[in-house]
Every structure is written in structure tokens, then in C-alpha cells.
N, C-alpha and C. Protein backbone atom coordinates (compact mmCIF):
# COMPACT_ATOMS: atom_id res chain seq x y z
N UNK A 1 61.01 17.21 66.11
CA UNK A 1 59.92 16.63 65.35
C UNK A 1 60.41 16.33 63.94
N UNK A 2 59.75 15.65 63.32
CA UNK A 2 60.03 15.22 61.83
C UNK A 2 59.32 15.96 61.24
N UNK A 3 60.39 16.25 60.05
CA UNK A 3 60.18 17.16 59.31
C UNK A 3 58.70 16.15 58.03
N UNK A 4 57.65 17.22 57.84
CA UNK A 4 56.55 17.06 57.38
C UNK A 4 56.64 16.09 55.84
N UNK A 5 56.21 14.90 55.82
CA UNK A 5 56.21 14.44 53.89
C UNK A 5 55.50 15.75 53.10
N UNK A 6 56.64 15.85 52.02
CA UNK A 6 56.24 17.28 50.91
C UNK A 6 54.52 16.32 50.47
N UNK A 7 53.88 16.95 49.87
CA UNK A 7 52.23 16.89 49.92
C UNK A 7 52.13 16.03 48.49
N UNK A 8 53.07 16.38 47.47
CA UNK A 8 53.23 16.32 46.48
C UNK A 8 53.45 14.66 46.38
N UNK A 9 54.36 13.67 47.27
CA UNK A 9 54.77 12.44 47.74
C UNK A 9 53.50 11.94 48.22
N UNK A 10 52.89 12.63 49.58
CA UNK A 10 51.97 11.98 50.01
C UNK A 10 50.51 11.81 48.95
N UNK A 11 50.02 12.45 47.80
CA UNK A 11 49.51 12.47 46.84
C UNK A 11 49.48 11.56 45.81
N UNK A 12 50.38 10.55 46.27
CA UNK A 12 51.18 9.69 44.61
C UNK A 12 50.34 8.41 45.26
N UNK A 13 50.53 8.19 46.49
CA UNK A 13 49.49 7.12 47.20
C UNK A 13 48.35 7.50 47.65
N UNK A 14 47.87 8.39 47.47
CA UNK A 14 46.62 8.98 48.43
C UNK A 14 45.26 8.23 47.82
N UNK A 15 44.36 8.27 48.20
CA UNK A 15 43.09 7.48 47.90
C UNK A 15 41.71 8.56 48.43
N UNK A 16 41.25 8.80 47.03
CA UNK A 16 40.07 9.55 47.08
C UNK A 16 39.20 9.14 47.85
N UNK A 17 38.88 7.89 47.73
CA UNK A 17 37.29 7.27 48.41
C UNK A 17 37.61 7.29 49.63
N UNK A 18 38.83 7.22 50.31
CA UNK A 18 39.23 7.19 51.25
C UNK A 18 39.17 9.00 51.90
N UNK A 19 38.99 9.87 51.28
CA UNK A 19 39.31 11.59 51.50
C UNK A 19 37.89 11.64 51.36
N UNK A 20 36.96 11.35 50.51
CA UNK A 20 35.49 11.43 50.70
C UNK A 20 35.00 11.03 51.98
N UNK A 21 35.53 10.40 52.62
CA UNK A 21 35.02 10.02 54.38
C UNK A 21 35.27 11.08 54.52
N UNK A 22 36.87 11.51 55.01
CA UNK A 22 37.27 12.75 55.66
C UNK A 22 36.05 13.31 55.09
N UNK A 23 35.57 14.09 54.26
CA UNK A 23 34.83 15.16 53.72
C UNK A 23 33.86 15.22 54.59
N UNK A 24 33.23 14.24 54.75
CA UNK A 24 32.06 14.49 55.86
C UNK A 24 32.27 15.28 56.74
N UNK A 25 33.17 15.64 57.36
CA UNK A 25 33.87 16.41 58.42
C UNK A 25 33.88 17.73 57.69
N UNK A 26 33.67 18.08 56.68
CA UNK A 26 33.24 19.50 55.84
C UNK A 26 32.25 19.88 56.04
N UNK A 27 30.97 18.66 55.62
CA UNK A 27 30.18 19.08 55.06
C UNK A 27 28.86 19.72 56.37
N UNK A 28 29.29 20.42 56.95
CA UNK A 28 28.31 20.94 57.96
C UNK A 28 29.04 22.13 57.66
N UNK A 29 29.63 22.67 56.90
CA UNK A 29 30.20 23.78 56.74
C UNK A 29 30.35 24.49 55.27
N UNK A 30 30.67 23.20 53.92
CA UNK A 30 30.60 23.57 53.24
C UNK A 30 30.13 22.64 52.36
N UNK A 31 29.83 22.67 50.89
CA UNK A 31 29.12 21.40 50.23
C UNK A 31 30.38 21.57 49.02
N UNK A 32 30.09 20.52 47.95
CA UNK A 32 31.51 20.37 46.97
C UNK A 32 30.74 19.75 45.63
N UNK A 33 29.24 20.02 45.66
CA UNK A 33 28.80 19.72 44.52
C UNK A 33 28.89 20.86 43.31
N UNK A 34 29.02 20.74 41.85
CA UNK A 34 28.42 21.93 41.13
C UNK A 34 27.59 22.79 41.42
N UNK A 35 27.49 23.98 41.09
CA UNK A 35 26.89 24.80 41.78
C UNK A 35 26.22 25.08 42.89
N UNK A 36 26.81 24.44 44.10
CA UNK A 36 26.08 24.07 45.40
C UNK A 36 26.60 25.26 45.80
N UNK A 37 25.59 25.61 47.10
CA UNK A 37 25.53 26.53 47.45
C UNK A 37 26.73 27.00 48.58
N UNK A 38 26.90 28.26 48.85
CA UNK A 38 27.40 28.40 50.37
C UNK A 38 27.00 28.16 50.89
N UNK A 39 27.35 27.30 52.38
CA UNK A 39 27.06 27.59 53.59
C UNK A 39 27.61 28.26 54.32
N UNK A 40 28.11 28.37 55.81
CA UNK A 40 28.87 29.07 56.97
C UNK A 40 30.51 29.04 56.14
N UNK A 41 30.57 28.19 55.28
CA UNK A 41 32.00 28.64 54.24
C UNK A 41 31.29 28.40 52.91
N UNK A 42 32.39 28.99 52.03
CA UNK A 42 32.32 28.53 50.20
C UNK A 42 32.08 27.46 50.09
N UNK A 43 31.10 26.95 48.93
CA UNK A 43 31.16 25.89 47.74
C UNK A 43 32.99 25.37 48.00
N UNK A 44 32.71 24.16 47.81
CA UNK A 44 34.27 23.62 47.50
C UNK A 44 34.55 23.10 45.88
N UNK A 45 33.50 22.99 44.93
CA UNK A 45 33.66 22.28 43.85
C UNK A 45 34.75 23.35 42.86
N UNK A 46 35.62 22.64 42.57
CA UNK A 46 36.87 23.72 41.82
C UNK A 46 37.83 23.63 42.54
N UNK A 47 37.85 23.62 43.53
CA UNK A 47 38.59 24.42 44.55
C UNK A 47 40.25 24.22 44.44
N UNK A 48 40.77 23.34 43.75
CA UNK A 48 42.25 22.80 43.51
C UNK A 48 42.68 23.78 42.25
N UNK A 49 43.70 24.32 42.60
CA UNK A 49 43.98 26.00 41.47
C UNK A 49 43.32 27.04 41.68
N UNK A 50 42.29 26.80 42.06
CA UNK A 50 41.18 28.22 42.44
C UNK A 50 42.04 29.48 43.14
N UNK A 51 41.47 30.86 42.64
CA UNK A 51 42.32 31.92 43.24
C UNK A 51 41.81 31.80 44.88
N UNK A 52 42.57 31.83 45.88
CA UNK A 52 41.70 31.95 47.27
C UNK A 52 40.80 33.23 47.52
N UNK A 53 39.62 33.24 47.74
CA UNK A 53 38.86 34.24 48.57
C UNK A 53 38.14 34.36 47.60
N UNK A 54 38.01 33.83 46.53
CA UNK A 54 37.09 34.04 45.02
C UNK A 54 35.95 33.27 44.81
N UNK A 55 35.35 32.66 45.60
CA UNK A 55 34.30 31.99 45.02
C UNK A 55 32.90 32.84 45.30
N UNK A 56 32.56 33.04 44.33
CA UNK A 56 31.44 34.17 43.73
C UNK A 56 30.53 33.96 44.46
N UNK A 57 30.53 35.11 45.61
CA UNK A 57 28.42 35.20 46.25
C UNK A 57 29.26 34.49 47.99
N UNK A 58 30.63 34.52 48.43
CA UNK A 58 30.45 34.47 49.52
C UNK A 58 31.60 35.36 50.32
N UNK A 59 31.63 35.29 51.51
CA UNK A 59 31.69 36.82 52.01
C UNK A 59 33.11 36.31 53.12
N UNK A 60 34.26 36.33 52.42
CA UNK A 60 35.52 36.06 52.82
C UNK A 60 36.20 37.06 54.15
N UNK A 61 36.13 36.26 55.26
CA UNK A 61 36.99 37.09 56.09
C UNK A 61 37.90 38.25 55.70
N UNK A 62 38.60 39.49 56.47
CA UNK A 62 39.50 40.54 56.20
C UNK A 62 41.35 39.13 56.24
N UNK A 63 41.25 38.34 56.83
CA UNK A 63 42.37 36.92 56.88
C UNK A 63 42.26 36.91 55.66
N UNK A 64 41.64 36.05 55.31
CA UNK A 64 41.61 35.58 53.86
C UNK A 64 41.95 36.46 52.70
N UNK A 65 40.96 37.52 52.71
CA UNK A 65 41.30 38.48 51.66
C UNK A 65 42.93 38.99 51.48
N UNK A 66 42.77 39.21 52.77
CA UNK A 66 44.51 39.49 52.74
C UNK A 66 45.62 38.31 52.39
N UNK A 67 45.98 37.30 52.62
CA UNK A 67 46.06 36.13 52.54
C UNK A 67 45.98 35.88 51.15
N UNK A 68 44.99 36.00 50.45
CA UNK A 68 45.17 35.81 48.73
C UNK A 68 45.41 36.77 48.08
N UNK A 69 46.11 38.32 48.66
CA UNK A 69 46.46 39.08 47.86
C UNK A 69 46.02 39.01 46.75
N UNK A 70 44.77 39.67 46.77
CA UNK A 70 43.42 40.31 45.58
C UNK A 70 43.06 39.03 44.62
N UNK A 71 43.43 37.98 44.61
CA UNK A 71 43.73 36.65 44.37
C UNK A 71 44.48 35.84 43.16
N UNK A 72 45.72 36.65 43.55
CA UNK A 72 46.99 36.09 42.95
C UNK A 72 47.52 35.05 43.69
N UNK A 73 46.99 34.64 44.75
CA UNK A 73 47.35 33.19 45.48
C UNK A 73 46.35 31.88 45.24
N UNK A 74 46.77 31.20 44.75
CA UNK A 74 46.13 29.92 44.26
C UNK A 74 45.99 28.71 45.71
N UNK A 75 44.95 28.00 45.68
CA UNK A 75 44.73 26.92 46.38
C UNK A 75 45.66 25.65 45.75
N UNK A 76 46.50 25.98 45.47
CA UNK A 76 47.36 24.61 45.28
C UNK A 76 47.34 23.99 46.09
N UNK A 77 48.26 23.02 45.39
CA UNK A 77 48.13 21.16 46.83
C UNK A 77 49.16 21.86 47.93
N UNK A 78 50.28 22.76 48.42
CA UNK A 78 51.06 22.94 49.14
C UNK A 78 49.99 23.92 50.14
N UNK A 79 49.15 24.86 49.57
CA UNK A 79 48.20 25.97 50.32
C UNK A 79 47.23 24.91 50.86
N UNK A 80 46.99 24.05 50.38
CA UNK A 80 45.89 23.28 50.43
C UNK A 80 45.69 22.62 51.62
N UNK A 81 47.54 21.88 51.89
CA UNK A 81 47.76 21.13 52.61
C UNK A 81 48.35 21.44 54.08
N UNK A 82 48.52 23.17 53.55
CA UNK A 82 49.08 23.56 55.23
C UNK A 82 48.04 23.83 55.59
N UNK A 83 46.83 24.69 54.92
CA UNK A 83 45.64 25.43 55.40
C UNK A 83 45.23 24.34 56.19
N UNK A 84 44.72 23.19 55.75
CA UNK A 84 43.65 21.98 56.12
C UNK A 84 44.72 21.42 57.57
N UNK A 85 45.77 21.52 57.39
CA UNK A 85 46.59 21.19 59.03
C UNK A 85 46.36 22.01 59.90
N UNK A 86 46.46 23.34 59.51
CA UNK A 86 46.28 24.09 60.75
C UNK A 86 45.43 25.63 60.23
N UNK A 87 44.47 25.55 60.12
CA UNK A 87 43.53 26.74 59.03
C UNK A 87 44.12 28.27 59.80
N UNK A 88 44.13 28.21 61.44
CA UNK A 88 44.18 29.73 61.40
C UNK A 88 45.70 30.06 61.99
N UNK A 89 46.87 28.90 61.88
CA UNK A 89 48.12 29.32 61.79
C UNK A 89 48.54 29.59 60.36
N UNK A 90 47.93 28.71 59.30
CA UNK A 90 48.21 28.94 57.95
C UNK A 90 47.85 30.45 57.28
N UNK A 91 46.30 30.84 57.51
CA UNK A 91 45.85 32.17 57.83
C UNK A 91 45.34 32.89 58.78
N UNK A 92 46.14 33.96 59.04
CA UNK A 92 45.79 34.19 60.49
C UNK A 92 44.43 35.08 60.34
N UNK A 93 43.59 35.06 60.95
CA UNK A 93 42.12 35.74 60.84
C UNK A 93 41.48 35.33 59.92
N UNK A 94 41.73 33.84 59.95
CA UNK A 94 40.17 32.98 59.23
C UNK A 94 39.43 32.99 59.67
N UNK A 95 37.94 32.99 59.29
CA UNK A 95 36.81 32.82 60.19
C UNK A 95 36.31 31.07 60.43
N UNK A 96 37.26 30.43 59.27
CA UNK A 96 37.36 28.97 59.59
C UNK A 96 37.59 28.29 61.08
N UNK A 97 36.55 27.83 61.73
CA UNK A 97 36.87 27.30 62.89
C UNK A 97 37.30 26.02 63.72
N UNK A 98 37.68 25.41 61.92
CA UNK A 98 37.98 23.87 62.16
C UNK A 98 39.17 23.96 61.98
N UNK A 99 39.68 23.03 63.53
CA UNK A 99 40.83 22.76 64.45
C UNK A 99 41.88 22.17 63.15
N UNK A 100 41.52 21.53 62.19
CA UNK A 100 42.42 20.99 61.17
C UNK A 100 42.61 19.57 60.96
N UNK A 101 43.18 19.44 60.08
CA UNK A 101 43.20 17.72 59.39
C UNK A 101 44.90 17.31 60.55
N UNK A 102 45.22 17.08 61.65
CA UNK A 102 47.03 16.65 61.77
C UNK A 102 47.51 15.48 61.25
N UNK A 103 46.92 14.34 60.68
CA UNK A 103 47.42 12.99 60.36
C UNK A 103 47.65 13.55 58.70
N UNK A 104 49.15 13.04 58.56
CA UNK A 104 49.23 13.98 56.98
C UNK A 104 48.84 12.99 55.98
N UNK A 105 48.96 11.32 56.28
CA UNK A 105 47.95 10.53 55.36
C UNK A 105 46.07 11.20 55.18
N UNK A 106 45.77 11.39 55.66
CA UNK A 106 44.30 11.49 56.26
C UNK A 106 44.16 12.86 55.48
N UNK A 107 45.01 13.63 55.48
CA UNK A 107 45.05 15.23 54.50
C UNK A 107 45.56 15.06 53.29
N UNK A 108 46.04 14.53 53.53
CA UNK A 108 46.45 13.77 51.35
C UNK A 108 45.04 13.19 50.89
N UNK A 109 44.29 12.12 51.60
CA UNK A 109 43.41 11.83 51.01
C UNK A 109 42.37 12.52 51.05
N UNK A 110 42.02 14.01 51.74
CA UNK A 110 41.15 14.71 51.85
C UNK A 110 41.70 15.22 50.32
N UNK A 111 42.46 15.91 49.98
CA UNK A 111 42.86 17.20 49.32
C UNK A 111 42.67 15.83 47.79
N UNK A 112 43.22 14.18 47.73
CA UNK A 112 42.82 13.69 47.00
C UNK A 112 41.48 13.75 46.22
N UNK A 113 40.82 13.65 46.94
CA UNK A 113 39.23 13.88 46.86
C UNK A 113 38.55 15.15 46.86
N UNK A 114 38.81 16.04 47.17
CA UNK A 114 38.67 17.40 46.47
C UNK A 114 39.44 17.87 45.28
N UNK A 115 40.22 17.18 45.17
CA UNK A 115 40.64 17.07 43.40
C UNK A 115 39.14 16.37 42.30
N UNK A 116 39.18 15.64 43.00
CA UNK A 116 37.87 14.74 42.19
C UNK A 116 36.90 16.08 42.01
N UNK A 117 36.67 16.92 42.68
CA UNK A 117 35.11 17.66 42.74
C UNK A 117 35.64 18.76 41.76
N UNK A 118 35.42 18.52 40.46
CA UNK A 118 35.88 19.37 39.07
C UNK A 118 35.46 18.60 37.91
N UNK A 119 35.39 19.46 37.02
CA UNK A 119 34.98 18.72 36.01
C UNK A 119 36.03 18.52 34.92
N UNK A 120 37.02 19.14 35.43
CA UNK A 120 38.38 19.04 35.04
C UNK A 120 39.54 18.79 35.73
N UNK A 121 39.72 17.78 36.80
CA UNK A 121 41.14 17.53 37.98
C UNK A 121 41.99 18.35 37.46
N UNK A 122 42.88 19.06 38.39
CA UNK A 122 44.05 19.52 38.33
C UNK A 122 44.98 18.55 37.76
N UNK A 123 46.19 18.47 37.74
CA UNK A 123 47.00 17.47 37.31
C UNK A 123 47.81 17.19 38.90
N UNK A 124 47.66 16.00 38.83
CA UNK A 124 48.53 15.67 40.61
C UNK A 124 49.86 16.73 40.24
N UNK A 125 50.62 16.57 41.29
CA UNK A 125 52.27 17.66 41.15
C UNK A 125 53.36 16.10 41.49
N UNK A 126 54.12 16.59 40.28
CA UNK A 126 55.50 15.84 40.23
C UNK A 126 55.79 15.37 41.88
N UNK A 127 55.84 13.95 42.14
CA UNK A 127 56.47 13.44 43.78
C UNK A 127 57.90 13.72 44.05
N UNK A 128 58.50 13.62 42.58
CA UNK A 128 59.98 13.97 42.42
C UNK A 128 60.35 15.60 42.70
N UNK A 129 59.56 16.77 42.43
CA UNK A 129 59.59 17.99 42.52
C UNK A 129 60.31 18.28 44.12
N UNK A 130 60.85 19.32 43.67
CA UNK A 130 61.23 20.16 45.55
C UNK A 130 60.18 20.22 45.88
N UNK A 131 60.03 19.84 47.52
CA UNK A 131 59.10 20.61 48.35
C UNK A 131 58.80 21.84 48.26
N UNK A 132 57.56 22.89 48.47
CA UNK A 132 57.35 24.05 48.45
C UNK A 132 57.17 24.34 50.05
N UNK A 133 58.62 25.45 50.36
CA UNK A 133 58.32 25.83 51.97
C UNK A 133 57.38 26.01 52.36
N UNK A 134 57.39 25.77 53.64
CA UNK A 134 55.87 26.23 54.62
C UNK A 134 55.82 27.94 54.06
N UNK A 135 54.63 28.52 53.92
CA UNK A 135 54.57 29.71 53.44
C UNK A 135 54.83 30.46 54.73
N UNK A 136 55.29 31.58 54.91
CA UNK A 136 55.18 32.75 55.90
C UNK A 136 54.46 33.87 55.45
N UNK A 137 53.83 34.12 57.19
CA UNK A 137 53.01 35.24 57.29
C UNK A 137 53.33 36.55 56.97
């Protein structure tokens, strides 16, 4: 198989309005407005840098918690982009039950567009930068 485009590349072309479709495919699960509420998962608004398992008032799997080690692990674009490919090979004992984003255009422009939902964007990541390895369990 071919080896995966680093997230960071696929990001430099990616298209928000285009990742706001994808989103729909969230939103029976979670919402991405300011202070919107939980549903069956977290609020998504922030969510790009966010510590994982931290969003205040919802009730994170024993996966997850573990997984963001007390939450010194950040939702960066590399966490971002393996989680949303494959949620419960990325963490194992998510209670996330969606099968995942596999088209890696189609997950660039998701994770594009959840950049947008802040009132401050992250800063995209250097296309020129090393890839960041697939993380291990």
C-alpha cells in the first residue's frame, strides 16, 4: 500500500466549505457551535490544540482518558487525522462508533473545517515539516 500524504501537505489544499459537508456526518453525534452542547460525544468548537478528553461537562471513555494521558496529548492535525481514519485503531476503547473518514482528501477537508470552529484558528502546520509517525499504542 502507499504510504499515507503527511496531513500537514494534504492541509495546504484542503477546502473548508468543502469539510463542512463532511461535518454533517458528525453532527448526529456531536455539534461545533460555541458553547453547544454535548451530545452522545463532546462539543467540537476548539477542538484543534485542545487537550484530548477535556471538554468540560462530558464523560470520556476509560480509551480516551488513557489515550490523553491526564491531557498532555493535544488534538493536533496528526491526532486529528489518524483518529478521524480509523477512531478505535487510533484509540483503542473509544466509545466513538464511527467507522472513520478513509479518503485522506475528504479528512483534510474535514479537520480543515474544524479549524474554522474557533474563535481563534490554530495556525495550519508547515507542508515542508517531517511527517509526524503514526502514533503507537
Amino acid at each position: 500500500a502507499a504510504a499515507a500524504t503527511p496531513i500537514a501537505q494534504l492541509l495546504a489544499n484542503a477546502d473548508a466549505a468543502k469539510g463542512e459537508t463532511v461535518f454533517k456526518k458528525c453532527t448526529s453525534c456531536h455539534t461545533g457551535e460555541s458553547g453547544g452542547a454535548n451530545k452522545v460525544g463532546p462539543n467540537l468548537f476548539d477542538i484543534v490544540n485542545r487537550p484530548i478528553a477535556s471538554h468540560e461537562g462530558f464523560s470520556y471513555s476509560a480509551g480516551m482518558k488513557d489515550f490523553s494521558k491526564g491531557g498532555s496529548v493535544h488534538w493536533d492535525y496528526d491526532h486529528l487525522s489518524f483518529f478521524l481514519e480509523a477512531p478505535k485503531k487510533h484509540v483503542p476503547g473509544t466509545a466513538m462508533g464511527f467507522a472513520g473518514v478513509k479518503k485522506e482528501t475528504e479528512r483534510a477537508d474535514l479537520i480543515a473545517y474544524l479549524r474554522t470552529l474557533s474563535a481563534n484558528p490554530a495556525p495550519l502546520p508547515d507542508p515542508a515539516a517531517a511527517p509526524a509517525p503514526a502514533p503507537t499504542n
